[in-house]
N, C-alpha and C. Protein backbone atom coordinates (compact mmCIF):
# COMPACT_ATOMS: atom_id res chain seq x y z
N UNK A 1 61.73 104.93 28.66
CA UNK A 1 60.91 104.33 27.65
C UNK A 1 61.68 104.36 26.32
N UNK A 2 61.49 102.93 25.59
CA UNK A 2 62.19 102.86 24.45
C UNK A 2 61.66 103.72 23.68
N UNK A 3 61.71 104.85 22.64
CA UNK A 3 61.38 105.53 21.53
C UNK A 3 62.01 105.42 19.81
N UNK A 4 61.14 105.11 19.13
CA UNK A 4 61.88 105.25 17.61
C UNK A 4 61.40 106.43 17.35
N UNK A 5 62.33 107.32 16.32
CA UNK A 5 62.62 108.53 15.69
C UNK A 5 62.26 107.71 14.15
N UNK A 6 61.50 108.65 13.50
CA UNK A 6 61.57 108.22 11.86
C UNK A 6 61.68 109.70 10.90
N UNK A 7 62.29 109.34 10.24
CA UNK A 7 62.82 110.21 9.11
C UNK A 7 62.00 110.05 7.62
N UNK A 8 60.37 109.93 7.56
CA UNK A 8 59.68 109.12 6.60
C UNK A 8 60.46 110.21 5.31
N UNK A 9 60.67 108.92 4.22
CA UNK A 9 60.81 109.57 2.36
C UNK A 9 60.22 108.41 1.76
N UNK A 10 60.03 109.42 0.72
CA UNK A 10 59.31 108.07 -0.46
C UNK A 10 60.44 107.11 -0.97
N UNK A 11 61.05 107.79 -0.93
CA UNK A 11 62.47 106.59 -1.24
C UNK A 11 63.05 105.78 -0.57
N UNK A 12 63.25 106.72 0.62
CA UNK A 12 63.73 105.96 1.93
C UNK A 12 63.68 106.77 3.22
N UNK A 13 63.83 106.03 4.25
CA UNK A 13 63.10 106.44 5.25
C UNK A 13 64.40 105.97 6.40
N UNK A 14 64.70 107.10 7.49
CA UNK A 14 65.68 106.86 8.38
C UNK A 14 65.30 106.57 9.90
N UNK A 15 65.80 105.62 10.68
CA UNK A 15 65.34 105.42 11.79
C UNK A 15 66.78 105.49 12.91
N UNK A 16 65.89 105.93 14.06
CA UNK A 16 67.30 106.24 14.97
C UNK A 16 65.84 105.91 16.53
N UNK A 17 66.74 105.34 17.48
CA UNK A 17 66.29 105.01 18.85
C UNK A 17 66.88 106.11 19.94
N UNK A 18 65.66 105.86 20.82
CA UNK A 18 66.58 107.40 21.83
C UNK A 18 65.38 106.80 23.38
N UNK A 19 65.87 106.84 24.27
CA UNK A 19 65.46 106.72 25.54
C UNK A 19 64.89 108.05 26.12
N UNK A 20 63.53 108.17 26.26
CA UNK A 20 62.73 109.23 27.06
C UNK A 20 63.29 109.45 28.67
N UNK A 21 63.46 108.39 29.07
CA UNK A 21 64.09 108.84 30.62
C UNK A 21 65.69 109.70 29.92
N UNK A 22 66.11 109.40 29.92
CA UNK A 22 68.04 109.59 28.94
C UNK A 22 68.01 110.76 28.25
N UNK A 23 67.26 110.79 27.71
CA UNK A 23 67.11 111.76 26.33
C UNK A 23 68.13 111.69 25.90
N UNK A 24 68.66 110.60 25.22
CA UNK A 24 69.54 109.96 24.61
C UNK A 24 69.02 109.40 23.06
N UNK A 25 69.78 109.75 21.83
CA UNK A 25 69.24 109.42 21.03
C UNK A 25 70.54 109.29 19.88
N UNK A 26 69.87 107.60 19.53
CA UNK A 26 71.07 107.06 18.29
C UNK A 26 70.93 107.22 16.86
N UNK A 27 71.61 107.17 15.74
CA UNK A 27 70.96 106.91 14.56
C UNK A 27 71.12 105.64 14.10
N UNK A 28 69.88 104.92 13.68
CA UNK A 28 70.18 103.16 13.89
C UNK A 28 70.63 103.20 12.07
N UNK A 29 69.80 103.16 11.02
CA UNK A 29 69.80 102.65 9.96
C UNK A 29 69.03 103.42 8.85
N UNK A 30 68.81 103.21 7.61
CA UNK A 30 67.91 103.71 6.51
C UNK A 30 67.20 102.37 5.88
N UNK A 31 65.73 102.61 6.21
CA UNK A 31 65.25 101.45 5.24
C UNK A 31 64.29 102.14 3.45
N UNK A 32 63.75 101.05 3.31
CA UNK A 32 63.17 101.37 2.04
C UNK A 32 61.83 102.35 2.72
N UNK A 33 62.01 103.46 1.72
CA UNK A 33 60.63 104.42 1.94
C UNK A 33 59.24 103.72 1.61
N UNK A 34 58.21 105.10 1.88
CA UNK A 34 56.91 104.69 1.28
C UNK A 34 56.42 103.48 2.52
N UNK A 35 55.44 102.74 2.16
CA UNK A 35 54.76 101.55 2.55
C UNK A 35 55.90 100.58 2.48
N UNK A 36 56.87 100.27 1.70
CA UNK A 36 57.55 99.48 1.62
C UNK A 36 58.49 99.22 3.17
N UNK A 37 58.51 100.39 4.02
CA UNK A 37 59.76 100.12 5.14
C UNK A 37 58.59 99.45 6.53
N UNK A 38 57.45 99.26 6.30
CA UNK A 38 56.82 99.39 7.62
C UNK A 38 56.41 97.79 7.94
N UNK A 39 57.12 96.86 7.14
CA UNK A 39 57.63 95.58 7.98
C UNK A 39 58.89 95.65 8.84
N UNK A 40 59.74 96.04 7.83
CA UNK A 40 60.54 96.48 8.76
C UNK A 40 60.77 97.48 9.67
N UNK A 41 59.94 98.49 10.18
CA UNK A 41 59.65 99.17 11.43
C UNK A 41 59.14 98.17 12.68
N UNK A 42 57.84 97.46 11.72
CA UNK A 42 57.20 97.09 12.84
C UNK A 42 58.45 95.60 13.28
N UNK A 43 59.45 95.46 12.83
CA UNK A 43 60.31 94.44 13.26
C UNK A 43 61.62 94.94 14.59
N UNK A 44 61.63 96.27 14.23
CA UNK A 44 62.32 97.16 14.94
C UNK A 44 61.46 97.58 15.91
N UNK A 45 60.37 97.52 16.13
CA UNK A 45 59.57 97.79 17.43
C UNK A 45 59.61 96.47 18.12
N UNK A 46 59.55 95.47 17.46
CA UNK A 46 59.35 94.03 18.32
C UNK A 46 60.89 93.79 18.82
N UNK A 47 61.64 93.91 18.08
CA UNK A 47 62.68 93.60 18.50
C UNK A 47 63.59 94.59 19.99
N UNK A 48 63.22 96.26 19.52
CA UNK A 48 64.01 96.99 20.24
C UNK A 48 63.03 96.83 21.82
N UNK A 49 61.74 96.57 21.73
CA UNK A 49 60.92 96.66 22.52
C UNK A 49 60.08 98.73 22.89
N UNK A 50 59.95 98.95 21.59
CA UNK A 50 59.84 100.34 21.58
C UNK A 50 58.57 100.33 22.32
N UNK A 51 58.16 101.77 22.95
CA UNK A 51 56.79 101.96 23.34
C UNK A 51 56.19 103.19 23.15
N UNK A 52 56.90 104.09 21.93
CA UNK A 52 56.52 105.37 21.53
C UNK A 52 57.04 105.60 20.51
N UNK A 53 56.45 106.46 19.18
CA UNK A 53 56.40 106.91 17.83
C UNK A 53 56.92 107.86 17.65
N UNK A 54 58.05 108.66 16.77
CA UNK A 54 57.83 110.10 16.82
C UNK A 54 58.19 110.23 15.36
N UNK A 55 57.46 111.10 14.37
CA UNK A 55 57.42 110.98 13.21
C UNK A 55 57.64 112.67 12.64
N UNK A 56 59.03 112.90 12.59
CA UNK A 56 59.35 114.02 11.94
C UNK A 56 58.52 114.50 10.41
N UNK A 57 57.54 115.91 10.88
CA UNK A 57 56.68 116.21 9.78
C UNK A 57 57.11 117.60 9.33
N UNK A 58 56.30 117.93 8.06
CA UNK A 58 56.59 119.06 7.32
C UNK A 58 56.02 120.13 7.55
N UNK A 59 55.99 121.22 8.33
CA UNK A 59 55.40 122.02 8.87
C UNK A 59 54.89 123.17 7.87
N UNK A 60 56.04 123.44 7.09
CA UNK A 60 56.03 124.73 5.98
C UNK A 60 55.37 123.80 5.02
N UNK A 61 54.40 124.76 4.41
CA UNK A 61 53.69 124.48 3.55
C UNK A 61 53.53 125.58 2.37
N UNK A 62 54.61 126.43 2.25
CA UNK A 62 55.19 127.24 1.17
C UNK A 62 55.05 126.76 -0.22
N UNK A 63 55.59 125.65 -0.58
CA UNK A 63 55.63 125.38 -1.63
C UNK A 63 54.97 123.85 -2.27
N UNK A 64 54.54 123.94 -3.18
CA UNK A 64 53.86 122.64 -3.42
C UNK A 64 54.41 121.29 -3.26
N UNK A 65 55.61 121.05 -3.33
CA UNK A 65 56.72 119.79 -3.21
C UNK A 65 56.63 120.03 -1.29
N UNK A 66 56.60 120.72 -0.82
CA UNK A 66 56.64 120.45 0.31
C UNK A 66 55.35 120.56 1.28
N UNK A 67 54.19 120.66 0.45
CA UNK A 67 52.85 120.31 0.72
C UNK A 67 52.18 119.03 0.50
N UNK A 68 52.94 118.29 -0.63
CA UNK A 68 52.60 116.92 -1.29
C UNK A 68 53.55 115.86 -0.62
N UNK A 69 54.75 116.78 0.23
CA UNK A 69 55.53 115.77 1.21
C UNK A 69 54.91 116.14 2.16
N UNK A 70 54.19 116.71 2.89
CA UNK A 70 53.77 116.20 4.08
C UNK A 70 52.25 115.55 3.96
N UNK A 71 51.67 115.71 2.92
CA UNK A 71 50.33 114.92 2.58
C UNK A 71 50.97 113.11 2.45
N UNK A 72 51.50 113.36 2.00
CA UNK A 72 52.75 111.80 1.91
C UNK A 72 52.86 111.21 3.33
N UNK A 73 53.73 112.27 4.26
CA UNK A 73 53.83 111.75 5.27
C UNK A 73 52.89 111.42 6.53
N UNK A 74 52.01 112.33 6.37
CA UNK A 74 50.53 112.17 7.02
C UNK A 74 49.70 110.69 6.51
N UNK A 75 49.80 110.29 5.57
CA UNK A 75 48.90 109.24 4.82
C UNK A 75 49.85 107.84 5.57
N UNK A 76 51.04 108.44 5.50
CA UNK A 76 52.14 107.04 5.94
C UNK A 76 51.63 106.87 7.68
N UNK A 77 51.81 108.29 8.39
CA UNK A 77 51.79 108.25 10.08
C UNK A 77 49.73 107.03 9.96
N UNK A 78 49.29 107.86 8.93
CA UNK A 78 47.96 107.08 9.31
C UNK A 78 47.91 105.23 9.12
N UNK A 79 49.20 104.96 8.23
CA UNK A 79 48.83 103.66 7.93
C UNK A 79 49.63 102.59 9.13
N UNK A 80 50.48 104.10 9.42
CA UNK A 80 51.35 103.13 10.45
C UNK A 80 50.64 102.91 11.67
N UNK A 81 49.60 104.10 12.34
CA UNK A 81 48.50 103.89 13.63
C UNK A 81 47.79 102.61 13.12
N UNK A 82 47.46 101.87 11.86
CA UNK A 82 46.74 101.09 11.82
C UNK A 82 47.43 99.53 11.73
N UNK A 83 48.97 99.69 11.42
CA UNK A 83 49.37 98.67 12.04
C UNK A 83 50.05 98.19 13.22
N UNK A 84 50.18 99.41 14.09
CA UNK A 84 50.81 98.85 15.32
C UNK A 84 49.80 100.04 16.36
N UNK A 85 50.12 99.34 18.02
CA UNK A 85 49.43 100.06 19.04
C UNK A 85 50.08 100.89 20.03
N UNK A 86 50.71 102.06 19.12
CA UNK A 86 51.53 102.55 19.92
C UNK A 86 51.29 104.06 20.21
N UNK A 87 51.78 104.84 21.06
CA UNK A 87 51.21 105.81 21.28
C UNK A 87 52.12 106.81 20.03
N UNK A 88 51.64 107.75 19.27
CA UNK A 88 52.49 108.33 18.01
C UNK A 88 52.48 109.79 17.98
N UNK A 89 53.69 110.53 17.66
CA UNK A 89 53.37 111.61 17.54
C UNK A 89 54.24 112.49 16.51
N UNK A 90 53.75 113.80 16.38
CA UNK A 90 54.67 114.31 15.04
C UNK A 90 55.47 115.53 15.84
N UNK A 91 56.49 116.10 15.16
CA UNK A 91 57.69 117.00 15.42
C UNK A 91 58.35 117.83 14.05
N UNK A 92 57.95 118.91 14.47
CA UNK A 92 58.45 119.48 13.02
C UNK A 92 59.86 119.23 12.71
N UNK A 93 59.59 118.74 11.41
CA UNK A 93 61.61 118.18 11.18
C UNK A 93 62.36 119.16 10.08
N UNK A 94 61.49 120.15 10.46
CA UNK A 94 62.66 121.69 9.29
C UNK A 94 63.59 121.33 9.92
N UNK A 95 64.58 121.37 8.71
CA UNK A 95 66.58 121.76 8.41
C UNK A 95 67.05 120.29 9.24
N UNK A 96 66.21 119.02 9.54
CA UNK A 96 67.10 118.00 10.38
C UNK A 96 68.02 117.53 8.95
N UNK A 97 67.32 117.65 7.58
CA UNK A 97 68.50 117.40 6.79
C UNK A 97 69.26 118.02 6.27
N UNK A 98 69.44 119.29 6.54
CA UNK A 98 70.53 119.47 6.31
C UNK A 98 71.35 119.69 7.65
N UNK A 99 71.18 119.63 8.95
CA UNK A 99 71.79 119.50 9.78
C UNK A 99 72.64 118.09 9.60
N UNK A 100 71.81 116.92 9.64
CA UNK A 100 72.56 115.53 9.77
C UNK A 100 73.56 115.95 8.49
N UNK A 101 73.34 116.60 7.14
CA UNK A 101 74.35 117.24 6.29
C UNK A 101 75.81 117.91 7.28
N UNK A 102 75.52 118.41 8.07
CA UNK A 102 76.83 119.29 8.36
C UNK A 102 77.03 118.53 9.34
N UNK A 103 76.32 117.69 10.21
CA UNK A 103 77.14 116.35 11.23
C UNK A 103 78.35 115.71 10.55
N UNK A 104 78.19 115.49 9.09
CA UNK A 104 78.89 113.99 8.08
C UNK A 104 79.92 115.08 7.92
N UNK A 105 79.81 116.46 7.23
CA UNK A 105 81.01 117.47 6.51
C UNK A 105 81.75 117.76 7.85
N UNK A 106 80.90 118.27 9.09
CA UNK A 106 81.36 119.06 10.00
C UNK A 106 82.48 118.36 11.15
N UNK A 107 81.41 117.39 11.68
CA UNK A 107 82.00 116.45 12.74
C UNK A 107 82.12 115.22 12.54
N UNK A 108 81.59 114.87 11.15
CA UNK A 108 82.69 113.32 10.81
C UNK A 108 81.68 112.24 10.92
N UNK A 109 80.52 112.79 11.34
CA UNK A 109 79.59 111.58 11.28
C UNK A 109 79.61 110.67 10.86
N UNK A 110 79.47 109.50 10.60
CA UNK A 110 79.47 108.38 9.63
C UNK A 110 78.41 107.78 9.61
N UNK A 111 77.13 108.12 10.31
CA UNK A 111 75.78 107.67 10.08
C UNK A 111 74.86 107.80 8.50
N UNK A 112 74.31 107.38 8.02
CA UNK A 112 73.93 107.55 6.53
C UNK A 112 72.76 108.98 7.33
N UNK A 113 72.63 110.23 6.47
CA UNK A 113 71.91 110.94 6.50
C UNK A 113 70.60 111.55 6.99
N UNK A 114 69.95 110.04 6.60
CA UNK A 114 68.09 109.85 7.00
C UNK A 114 68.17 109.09 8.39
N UNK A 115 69.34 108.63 8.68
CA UNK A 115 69.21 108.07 9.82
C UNK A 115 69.79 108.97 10.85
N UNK A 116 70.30 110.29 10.59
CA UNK A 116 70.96 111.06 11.74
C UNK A 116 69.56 111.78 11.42
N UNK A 117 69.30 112.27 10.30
CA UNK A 117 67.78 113.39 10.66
C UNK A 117 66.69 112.49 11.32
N UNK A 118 66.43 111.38 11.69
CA UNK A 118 66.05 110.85 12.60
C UNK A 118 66.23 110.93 14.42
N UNK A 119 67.73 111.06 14.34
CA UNK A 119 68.19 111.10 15.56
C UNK A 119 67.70 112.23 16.18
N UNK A 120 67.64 113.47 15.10
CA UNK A 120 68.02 115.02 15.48
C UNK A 120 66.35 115.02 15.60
N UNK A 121 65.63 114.35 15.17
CA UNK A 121 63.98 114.51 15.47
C UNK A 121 63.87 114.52 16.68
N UNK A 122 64.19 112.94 17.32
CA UNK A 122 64.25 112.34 18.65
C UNK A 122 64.80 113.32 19.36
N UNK A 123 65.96 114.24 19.24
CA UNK A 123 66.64 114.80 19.94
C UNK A 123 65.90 115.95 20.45
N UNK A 124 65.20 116.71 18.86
CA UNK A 124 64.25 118.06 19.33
C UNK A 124 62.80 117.38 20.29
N UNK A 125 62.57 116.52 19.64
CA UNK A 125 61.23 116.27 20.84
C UNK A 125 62.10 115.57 22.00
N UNK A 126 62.66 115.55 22.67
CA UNK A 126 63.09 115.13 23.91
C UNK A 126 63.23 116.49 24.84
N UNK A 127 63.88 117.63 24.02
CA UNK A 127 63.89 118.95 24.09
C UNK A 127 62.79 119.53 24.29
N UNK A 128 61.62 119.24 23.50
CA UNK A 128 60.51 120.39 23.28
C UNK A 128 59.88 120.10 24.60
């Protein structure tokens, strides 16, 4: 089954594809955050032929910036169930950025950032 990985930011937002049979997972691109990227998601579902959601969320709720980012990202997962019919789900995405960080320093990555902490979402829920 086709799967998109999302990396939601208010700024911008990273997407990467990964196969549920495979557990195989790419980092595709970075689009515009917020409400602004979810034409272009839902163009990347029509096109890739996706049939599952997975939406890296903020689990720690320690500090207020990272309570008001996952109230952010919760409000986004809700607007996105209301424009497409897909089955959706969340994955805690502690340290995927700074991991996709030490992919680019470490092993040379050349994927833009939000789009490897995407991948590494896809990757832990294929895992979990």
């Amino acid at each position: 089954m086709q799967v998109l990985g999302i990396d939601f930011g208010a700024k911008k937002t990273g997407l990467a594809l990964g196969d549920s049979e495979t557990k195989i997972a790419f980092p595709l691109f970075v689009i515009a955050g917020g409400e602004a990227g979810l034409v272009e998601i839902k163009r990347v579902v029509e096109e890739e032929g996706i049939q599952q959601i997975i939406v890296g969320l903020p689990t720690t709720t320690e500090a207020n910036q990272i309570s008001n980012y996952r109230t952010a990202t919760l409000n986004f997962i809700e607007k996105l169930k209301s424009e497409l019919s897909l089955p959706l789900e969340t994955i805690d995405e502690q340290f995927t950025s700074k991991e996709s960080r030490r992919l680019q320093v470490e092993e040379g990555a050349t994927a833009a950032e939000d789009a490897l902490a995407a991948m590494l979402i896809l990757e832990d829920y294929f895992n979990s």
